[in-house]
C-alpha atoms as a PDB file:
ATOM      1  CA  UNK A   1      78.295 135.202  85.416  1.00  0.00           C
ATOM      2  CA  UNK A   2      78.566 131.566  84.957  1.00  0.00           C
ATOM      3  CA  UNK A   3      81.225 129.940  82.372  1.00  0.00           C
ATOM      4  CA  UNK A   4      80.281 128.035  80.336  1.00  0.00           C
ATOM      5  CA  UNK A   5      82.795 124.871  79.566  1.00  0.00           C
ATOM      6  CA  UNK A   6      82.933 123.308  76.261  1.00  0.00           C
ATOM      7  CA  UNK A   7      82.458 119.430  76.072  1.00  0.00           C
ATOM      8  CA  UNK A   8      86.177 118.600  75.779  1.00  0.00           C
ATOM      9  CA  UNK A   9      86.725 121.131  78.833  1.00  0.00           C
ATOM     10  CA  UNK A  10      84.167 119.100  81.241  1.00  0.00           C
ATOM     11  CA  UNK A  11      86.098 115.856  80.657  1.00  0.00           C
ATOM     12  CA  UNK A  12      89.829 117.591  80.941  1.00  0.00           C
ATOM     13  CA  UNK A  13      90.178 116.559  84.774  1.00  0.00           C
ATOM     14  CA  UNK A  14      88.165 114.190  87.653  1.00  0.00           C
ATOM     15  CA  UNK A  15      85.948 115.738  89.398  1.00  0.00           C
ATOM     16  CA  UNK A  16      85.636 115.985  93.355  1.00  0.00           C
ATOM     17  CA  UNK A  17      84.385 112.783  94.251  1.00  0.00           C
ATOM     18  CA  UNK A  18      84.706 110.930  91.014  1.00  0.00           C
ATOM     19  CA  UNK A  19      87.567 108.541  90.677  1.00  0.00           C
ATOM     20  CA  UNK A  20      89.068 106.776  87.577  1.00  0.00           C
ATOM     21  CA  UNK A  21      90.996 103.740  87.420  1.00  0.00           C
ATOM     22  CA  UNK A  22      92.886 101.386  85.489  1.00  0.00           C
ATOM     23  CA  UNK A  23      92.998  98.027  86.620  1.00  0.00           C
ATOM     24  CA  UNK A  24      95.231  94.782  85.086  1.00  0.00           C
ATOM     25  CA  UNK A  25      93.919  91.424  86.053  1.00  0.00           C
ATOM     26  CA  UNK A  26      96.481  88.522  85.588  1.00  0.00           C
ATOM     27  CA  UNK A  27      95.516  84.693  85.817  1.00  0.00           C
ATOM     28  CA  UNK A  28      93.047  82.518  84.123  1.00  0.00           C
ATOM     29  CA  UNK A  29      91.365  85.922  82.871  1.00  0.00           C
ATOM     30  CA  UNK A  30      91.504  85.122  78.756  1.00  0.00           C
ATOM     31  CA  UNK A  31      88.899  83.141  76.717  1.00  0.00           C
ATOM     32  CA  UNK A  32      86.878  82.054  80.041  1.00  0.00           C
ATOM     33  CA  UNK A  33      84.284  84.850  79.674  1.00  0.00           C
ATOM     34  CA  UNK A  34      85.881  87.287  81.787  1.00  0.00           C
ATOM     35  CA  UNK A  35      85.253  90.421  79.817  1.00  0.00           C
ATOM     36  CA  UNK A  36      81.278  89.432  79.660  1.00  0.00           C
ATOM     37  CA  UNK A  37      80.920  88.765  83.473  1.00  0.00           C
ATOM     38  CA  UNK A  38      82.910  92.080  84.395  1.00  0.00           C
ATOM     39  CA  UNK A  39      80.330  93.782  81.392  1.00  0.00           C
ATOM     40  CA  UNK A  40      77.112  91.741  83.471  1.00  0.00           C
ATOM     41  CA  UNK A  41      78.453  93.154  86.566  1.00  0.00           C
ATOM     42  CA  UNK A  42      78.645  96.763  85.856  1.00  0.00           C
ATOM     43  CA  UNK A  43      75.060  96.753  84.944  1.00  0.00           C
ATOM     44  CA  UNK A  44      74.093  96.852  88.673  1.00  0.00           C
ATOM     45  CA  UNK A  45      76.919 100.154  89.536  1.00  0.00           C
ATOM     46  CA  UNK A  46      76.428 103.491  88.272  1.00  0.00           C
ATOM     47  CA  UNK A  47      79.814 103.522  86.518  1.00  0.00           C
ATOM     48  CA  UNK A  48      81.433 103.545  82.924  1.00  0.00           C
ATOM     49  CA  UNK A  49      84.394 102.571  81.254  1.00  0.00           C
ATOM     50  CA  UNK A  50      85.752  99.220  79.296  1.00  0.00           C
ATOM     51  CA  UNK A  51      87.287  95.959  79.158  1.00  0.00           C
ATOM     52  CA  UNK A  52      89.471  94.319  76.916  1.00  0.00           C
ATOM     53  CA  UNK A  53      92.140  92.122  76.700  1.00  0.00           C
ATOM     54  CA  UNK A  54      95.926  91.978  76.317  1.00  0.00           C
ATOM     55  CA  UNK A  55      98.073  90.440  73.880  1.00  0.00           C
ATOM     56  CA  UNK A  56     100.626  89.696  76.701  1.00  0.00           C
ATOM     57  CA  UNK A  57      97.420  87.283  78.363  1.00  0.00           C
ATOM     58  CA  UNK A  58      96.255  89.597  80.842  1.00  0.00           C
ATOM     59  CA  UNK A  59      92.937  91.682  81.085  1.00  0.00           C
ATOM     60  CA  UNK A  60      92.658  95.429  80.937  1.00  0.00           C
ATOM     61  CA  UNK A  61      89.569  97.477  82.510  1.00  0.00           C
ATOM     62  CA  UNK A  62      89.927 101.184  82.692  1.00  0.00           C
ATOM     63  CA  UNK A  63      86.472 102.366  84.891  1.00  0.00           C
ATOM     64  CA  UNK A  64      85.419 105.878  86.304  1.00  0.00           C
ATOM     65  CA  UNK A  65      82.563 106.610  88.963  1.00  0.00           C
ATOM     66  CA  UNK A  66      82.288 108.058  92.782  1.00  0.00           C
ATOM     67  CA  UNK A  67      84.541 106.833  94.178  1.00  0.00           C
ATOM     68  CA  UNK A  68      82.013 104.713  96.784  1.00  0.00           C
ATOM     69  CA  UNK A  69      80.436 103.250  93.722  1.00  0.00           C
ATOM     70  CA  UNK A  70      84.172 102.306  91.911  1.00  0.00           C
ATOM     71  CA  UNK A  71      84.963 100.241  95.243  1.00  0.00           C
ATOM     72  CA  UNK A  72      81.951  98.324  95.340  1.00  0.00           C
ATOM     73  CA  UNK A  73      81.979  97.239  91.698  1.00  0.00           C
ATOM     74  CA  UNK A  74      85.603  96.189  91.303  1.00  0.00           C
ATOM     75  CA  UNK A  75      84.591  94.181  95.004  1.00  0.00           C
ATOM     76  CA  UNK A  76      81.652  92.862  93.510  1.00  0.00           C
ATOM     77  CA  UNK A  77      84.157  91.482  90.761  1.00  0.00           C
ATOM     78  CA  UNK A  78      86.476  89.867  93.184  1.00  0.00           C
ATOM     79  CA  UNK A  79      84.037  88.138  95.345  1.00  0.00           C
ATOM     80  CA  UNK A  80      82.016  86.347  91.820  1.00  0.00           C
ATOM     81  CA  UNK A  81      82.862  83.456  90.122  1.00  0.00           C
ATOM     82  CA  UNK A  82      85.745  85.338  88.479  1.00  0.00           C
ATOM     83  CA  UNK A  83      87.606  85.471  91.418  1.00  0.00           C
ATOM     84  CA  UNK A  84      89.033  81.486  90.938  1.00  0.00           C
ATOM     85  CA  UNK A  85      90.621  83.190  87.746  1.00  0.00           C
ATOM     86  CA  UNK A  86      92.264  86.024  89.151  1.00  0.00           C
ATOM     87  CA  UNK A  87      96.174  85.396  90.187  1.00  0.00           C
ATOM     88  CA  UNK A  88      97.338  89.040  90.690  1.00  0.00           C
ATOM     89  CA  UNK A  89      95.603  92.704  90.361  1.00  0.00           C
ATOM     90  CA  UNK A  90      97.300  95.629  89.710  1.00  0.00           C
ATOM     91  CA  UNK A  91      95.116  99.227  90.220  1.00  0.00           C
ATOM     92  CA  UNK A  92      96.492 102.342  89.015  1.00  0.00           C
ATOM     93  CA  UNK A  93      94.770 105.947  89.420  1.00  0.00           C
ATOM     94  CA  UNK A  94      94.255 108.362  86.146  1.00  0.00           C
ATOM     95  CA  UNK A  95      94.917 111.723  86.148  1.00  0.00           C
ATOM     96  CA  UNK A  96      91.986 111.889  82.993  1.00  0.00           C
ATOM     97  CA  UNK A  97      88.515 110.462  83.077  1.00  0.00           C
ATOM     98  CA  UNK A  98      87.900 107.100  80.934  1.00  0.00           C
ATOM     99  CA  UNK A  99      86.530 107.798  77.582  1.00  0.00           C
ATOM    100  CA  UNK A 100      83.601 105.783  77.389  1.00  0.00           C
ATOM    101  CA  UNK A 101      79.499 105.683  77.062  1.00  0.00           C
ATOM    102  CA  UNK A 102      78.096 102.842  79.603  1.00  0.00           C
ATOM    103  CA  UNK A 103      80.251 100.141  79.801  1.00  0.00           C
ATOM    104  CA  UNK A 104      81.741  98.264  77.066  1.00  0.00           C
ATOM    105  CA  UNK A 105      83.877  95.480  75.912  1.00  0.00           C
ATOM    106  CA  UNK A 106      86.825  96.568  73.710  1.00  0.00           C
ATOM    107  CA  UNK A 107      88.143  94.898  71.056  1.00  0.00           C
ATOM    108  CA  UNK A 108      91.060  97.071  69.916  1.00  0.00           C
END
């Protein structure tokens, strides 16, 4: 007999193969179109998550995907134009999948 999960159940942990990060970019990463390339980017990776930034001056971008697929979009962002603007970045794993449909910019 299968189980059936509810919606809120299916999202309560990653599953095998799936990763989810959160990512800080510090730098020249504010009011240079930095959230728009990283949105152009993940247009051409099978991924979702968000963007936004920081009052403190640095960039936020929380992202889930296999794993494979997570790699090769955050290296597609380091070797674009964006990567003159990057100083530092900081990657942290999640325990919880990102909340998010596609891949957006956030403004909150």
């Amino acid at each position: 007999m299968r189980t059936r999960l509810s919606r809120t159940d299916s999202f309560a942990n990653i599953k095998p193969g799936m990763i989810s990060l959160q990512v800080f970019y510090e730098g020249n990463v504010q009011g240079v179109g930095f959230r728009w390339s990283v949105r152009h980017i993940a247009k051409g990776f099978d991924v979702t998550g968000w963007v936004r930034n920081l009052a403190d001056g640095r960039v936020e971008l929380q992202i889930n995907g296999e794993e494979g697929e997570v790699r090769a979009f955050l290296d597609a962002i380091t070797q674009s134009e964006l990567h003159a603007l990057i100083r530092k970045q900081i990657e942290n794993k999640l325990e919880k999948p990102v909340t998010a449909r596609g891949f957006e910019i956030r403004y909150d």
